[in-house]
Structure formats: C-alpha cells, structure tokens
C-alpha atoms as a PDB file:
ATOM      1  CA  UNK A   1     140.884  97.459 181.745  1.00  0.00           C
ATOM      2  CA  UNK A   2     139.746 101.035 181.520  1.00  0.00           C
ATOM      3  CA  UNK A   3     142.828 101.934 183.631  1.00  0.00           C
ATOM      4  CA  UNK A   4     145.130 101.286 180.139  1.00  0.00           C
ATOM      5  CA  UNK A   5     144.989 103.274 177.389  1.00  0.00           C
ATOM      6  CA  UNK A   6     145.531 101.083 173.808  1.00  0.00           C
ATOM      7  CA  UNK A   7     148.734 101.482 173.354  1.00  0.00           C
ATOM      8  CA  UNK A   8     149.415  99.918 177.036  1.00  0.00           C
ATOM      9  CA  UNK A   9     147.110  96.865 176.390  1.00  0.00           C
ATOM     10  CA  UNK A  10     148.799  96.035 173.352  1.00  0.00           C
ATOM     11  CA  UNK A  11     152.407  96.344 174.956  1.00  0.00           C
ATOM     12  CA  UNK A  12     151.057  94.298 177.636  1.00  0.00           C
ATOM     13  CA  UNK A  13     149.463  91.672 175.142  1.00  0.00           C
ATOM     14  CA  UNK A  14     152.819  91.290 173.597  1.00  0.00           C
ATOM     15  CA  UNK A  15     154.782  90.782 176.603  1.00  0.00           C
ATOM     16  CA  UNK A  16     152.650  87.766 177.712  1.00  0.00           C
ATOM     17  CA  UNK A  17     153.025  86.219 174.275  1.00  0.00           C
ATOM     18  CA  UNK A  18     156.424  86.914 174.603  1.00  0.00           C
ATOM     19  CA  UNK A  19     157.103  85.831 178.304  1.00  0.00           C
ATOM     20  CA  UNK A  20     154.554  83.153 178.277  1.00  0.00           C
ATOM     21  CA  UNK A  21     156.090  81.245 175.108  1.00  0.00           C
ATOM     22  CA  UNK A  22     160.000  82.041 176.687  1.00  0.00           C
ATOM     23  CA  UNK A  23     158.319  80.703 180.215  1.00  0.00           C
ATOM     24  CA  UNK A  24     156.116  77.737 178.538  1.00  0.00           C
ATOM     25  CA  UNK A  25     159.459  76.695 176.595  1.00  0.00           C
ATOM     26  CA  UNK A  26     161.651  76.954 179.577  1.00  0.00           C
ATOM     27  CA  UNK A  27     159.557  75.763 182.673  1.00  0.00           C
ATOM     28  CA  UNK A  28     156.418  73.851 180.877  1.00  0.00           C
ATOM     29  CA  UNK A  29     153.229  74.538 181.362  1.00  0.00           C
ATOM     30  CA  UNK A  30     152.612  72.750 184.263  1.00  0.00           C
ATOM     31  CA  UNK A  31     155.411  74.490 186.102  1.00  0.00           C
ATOM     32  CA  UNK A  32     154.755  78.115 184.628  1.00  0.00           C
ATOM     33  CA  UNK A  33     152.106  79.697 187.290  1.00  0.00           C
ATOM     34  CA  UNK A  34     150.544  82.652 186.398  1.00  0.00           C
ATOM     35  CA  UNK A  35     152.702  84.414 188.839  1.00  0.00           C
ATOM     36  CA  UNK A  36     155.339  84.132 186.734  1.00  0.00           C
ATOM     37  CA  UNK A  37     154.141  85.494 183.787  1.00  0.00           C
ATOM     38  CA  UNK A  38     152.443  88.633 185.760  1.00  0.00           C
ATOM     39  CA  UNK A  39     155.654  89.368 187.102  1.00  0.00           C
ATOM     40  CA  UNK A  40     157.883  88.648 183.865  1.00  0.00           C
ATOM     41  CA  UNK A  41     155.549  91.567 182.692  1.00  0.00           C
ATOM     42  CA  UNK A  42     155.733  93.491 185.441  1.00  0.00           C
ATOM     43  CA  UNK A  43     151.475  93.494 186.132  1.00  0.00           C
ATOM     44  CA  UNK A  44     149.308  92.520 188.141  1.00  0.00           C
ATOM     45  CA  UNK A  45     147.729  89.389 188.484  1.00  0.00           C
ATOM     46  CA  UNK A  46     144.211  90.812 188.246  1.00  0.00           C
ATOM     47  CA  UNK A  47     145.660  92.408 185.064  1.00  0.00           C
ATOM     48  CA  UNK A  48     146.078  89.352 183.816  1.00  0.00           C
ATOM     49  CA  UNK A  49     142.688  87.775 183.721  1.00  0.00           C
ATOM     50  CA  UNK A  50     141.484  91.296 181.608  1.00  0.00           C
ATOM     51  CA  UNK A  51     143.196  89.806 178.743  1.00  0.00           C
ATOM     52  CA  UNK A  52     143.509  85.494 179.551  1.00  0.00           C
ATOM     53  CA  UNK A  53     141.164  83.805 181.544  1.00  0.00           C
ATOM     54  CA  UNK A  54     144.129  81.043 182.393  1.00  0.00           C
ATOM     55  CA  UNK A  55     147.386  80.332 182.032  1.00  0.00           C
ATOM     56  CA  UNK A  56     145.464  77.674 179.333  1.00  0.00           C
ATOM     57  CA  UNK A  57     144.375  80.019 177.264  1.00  0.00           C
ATOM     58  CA  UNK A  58     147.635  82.136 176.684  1.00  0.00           C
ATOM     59  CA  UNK A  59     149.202  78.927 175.844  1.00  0.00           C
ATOM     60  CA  UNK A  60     147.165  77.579 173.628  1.00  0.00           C
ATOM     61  CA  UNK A  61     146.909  81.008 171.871  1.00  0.00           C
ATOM     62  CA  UNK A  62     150.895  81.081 171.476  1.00  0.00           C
ATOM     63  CA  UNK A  63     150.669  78.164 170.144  1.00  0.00           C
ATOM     64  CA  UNK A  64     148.072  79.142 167.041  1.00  0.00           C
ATOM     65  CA  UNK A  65     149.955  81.791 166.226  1.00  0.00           C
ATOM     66  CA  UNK A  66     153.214  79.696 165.321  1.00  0.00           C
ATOM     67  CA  UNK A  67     152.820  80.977 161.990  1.00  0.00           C
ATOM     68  CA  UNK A  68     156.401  79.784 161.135  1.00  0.00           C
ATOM     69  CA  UNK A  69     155.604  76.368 161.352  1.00  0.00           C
ATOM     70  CA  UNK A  70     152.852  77.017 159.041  1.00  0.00           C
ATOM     71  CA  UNK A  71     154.376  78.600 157.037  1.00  0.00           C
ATOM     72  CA  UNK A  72     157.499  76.343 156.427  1.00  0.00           C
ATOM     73  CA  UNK A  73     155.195  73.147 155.873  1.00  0.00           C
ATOM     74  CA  UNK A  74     153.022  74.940 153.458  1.00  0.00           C
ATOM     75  CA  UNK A  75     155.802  77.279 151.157  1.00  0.00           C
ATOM     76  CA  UNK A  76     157.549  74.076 151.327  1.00  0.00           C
ATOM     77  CA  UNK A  77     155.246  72.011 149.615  1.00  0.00           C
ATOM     78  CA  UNK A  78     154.108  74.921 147.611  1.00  0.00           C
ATOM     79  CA  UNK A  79     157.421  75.138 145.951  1.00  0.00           C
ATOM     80  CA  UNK A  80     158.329  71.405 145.431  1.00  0.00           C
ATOM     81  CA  UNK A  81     158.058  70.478 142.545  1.00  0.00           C
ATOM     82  CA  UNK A  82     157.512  66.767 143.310  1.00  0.00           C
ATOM     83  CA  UNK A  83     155.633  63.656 141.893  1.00  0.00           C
ATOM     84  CA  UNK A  84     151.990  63.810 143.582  1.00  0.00           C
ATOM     85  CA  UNK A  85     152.285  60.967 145.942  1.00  0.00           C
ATOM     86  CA  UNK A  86     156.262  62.275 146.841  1.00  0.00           C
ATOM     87  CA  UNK A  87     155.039  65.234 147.695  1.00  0.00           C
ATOM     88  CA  UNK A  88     152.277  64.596 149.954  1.00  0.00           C
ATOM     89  CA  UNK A  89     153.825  61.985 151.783  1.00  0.00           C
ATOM     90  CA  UNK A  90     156.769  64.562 151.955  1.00  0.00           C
ATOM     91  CA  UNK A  91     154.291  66.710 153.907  1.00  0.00           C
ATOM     92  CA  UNK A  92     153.432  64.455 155.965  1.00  0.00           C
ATOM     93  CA  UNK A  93     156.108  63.578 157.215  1.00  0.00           C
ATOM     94  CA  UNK A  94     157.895  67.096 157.284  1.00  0.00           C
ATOM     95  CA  UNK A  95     154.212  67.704 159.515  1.00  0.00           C
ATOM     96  CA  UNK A  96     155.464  65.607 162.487  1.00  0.00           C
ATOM     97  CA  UNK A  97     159.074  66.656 161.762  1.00  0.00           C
ATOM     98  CA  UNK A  98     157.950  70.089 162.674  1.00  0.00           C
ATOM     99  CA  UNK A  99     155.865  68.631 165.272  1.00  0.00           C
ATOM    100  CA  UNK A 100     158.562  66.718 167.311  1.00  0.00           C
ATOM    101  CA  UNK A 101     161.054  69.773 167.004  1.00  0.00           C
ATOM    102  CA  UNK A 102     159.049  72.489 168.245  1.00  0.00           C
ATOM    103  CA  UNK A 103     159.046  72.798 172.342  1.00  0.00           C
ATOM    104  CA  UNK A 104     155.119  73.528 172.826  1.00  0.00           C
ATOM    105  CA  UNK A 105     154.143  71.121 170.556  1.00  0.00           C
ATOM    106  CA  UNK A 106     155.873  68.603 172.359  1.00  0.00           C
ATOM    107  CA  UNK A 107     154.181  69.891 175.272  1.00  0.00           C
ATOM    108  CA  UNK A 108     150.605  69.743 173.087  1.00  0.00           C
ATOM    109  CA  UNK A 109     150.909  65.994 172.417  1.00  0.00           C
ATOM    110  CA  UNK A 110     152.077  64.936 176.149  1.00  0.00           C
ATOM    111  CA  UNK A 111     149.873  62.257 176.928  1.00  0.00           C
ATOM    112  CA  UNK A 112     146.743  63.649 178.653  1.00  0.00           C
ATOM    113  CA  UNK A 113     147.965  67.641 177.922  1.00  0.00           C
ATOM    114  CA  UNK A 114     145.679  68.295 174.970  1.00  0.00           C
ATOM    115  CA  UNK A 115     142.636  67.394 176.893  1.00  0.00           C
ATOM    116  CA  UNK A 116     143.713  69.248 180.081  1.00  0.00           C
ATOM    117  CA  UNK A 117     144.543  72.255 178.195  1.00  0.00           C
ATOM    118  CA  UNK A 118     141.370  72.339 175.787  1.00  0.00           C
ATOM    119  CA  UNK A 119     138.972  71.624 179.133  1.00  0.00           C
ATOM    120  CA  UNK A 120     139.882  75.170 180.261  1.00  0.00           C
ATOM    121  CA  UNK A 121     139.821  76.644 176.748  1.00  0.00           C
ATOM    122  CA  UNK A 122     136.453  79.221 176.299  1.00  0.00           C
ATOM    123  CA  UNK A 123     134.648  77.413 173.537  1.00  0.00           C
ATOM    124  CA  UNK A 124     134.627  80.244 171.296  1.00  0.00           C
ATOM    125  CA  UNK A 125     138.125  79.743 171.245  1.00  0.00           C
ATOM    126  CA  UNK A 126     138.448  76.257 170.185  1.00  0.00           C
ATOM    127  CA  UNK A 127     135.651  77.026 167.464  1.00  0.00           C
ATOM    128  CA  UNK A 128     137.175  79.808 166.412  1.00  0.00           C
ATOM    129  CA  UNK A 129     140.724  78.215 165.698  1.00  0.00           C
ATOM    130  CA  UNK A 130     139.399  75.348 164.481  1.00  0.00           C
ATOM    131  CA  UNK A 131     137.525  76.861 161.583  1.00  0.00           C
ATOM    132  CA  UNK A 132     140.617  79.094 160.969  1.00  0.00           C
ATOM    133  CA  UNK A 133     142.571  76.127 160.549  1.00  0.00           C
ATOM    134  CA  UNK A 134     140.064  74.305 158.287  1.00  0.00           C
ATOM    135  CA  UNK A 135     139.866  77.538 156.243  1.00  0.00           C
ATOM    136  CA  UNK A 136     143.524  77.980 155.599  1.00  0.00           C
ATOM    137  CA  UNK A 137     143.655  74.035 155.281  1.00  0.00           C
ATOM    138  CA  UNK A 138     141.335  74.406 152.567  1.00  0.00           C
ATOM    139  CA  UNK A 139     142.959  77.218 150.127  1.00  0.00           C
ATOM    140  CA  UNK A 140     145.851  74.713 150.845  1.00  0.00           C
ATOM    141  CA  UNK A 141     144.407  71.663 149.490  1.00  0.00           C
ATOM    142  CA  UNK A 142     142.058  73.628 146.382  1.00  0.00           C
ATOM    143  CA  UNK A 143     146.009  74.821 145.327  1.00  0.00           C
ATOM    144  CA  UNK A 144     147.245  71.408 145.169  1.00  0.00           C
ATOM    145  CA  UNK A 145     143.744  70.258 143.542  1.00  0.00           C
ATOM    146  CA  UNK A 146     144.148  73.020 140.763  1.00  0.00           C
ATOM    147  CA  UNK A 147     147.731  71.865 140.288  1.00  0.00           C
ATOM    148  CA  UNK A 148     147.163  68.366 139.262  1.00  0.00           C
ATOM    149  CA  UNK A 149     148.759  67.110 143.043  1.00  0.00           C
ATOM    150  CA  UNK A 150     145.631  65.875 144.571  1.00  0.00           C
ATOM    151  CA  UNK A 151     142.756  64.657 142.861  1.00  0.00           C
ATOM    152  CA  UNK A 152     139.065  66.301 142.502  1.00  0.00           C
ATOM    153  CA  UNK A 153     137.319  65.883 145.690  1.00  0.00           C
ATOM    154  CA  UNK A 154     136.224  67.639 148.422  1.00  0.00           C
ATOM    155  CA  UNK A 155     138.581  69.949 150.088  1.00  0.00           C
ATOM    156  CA  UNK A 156     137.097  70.072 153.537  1.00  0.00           C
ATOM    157  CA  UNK A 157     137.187  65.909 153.804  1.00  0.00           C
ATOM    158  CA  UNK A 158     140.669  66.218 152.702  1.00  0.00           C
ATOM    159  CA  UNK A 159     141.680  68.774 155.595  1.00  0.00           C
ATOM    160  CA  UNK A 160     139.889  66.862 157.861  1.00  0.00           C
ATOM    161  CA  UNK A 161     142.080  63.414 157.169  1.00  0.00           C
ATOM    162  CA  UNK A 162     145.118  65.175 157.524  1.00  0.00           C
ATOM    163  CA  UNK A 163     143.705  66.466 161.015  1.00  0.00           C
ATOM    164  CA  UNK A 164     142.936  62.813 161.905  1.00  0.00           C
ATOM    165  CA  UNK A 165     146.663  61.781 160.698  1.00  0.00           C
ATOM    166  CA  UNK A 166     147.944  64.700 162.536  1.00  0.00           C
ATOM    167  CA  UNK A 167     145.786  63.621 165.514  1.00  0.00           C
ATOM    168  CA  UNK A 168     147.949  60.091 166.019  1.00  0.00           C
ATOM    169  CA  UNK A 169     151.101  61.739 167.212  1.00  0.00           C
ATOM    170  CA  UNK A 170     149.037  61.413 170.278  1.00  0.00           C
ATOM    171  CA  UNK A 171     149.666  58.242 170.270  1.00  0.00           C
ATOM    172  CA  UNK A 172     153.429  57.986 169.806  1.00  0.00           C
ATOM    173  CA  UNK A 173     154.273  57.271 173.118  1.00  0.00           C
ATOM    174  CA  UNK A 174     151.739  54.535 173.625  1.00  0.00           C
ATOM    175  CA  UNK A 175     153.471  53.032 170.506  1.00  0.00           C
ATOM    176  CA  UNK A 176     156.978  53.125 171.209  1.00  0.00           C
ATOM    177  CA  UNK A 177     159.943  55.445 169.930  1.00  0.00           C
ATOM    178  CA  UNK A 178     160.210  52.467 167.378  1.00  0.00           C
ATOM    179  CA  UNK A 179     157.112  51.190 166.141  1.00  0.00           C
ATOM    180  CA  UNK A 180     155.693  54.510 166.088  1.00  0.00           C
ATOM    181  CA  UNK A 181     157.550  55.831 162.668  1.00  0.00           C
ATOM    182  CA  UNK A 182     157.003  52.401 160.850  1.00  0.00           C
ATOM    183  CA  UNK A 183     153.320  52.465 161.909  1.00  0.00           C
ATOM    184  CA  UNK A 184     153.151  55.868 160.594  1.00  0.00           C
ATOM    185  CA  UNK A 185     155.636  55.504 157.433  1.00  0.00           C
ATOM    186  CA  UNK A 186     153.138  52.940 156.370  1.00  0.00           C
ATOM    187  CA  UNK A 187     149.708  55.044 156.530  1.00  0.00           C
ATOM    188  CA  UNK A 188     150.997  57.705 155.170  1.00  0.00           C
ATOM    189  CA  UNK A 189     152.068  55.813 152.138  1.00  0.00           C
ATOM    190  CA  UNK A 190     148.853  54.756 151.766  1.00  0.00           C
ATOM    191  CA  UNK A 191     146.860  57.970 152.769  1.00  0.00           C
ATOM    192  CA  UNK A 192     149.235  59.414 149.938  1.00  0.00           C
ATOM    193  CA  UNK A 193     148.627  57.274 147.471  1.00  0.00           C
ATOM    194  CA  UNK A 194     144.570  57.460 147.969  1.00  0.00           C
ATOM    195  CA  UNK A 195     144.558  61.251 147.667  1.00  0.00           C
ATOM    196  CA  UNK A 196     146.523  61.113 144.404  1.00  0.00           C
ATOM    197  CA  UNK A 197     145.746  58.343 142.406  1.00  0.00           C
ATOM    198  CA  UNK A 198     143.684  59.172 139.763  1.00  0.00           C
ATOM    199  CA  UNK A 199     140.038  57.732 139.884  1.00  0.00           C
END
C-alpha cells in the first residue's frame, strides 16, 4: 500500500464504506462482487485486499459502525423516563424494531448469513467487536443500575442476556411472521420483569 500516501488510503477507506453499504443495501451481499465495489471506487482489485481481506469483512465492518442505531436505542432509553419494567421491555422491543428496519441487518439475520459471513471474518475481528460491544453494553447497563432501572447485579451477565434475546431474531423466520412477535412479546415480559424486580 506503499504506493498511497495517507490521505489517499483514507479517501479510499471511505469510499468502500460508502459504496459497499450503498452496494450491500441495493444488490445484497450475495450479489455485490468485489468487482463492484473496486470499480464504484475507481481501484483496483488488488487495492482492495490492502485494506479488506473479503467482501465479508467490509460488510460486516459497515455494519459495526451503524452508530445511529446505537445510538437511537440507547439516548432513547436514556431519556425515558419510564417505570423499570416499561422501559426495558420498551428497549427491547424498539431493539428488533431497529433490527427489522435497517437493510443490512435484515441481511445479518437471513437464515444461514450470519454464519457464512462470520466464517470468513479474521478472528481478531470478531473478538475485537465483540468486546467493544460488551464494553459499551456495560456502561449501558451500570447507568440504568445506578438509576434505580435495573437491579444490582452483574453488568456483564446482563449484556450477555440481552445478546442471547437479540440472538432469536434468528429465528423469526423458522417461527412464522405471526408467532414470532407473541413468542417474543412474552419473553421479553418476563426477561423484563426478572431484571427489575427487586430481590
């Protein structure tokens, strides 16, 4: 990559953020080749293996950095100023809103996707964003611990059930358009209730 100077890797960084999430949006994954995204950038394809090492891993690292969705579902919940239980089963629930709106999510949870994608990942990657998530999950959860919404316990166990809640939108379309939100309307009632009623 010696052939760029700084300035030039970052401008081409950008662009396959920004092409690859327009592309991924538009086409899919499955149908967005690599040669598209070299020449939506105007590079070569040996170019683009300096900074991805697939079409995978640009995807997947567009999709961590949908701050916005963070964002939202966090300031949200943040601000409201909800009964305990309301308000985490508000989150929940605005969690897979989010989830069900946004085009590479939907793409995420396709059934068989997540493993395909995550099979080609480096697994720095994977451990990397993983513990990124878990740390920001956990500032998260010691807020709503220090305001009285969730009850003393430990922060990290708490992350990782709303990980494993998160995890069976998987599962919708086994399930059924229909069954799917009951099934899910009643765990996170009780998964709500459990992580704010007071020992």
């Amino acid at each position: 990559m010696s052939k760029f100077t700084e300035s030039e890797k970052e401008q081409i960084r950008q662009c396959l953020l920004t092409k690859g999430k327009e592309l991924f949006i538009q086409y899919g994954l499955a149908k967005t080749s690599i040669d598209d995204l070299v020449q939506a950038c105007g590079i070569g394809k040996g170019s683009f293996y300096k900074f991805y090492s697939s079409k995978e891993e640009l995807f997947y690292v567009i999709l961590n950095s949908q701050e916005e969705i963070r964002n939202r579902l966090i300031g949200e919940h943040l601000r409201e100023n909800l009964p305990p239980k309301e308000l985490m089963s508000s989150f929940f629930h605005l969690a897979f809103q989010l989830a069900d709106e946004n085009p590479l999510l939907q793409q995420w949870f396709k059934d068989g996707e997540h493993e395909r994608v995550t099979r080609k990942l480096p697994k720095h990657l994977l451990e990397d964003s993983a513990a990124d998530n878990v740390k920001k999950g956990i500032l998260f959860v010691q807020t709503l611990i220090q305001r009285g919404v969730l009850r003393e316990q430990d922060p990290e166990v708490i992350v990782g059930v709303t990980q494993a809640i998160m995890m069976l939108r998987f599962y919708k379309d086994k399930l059924g358009d229909d069954l799917f939100p009951r099934i899910m309307d009643l765990i996170i009632d009780y998964v709500a209730e459990g992580l704010t009623k007071p020992e």
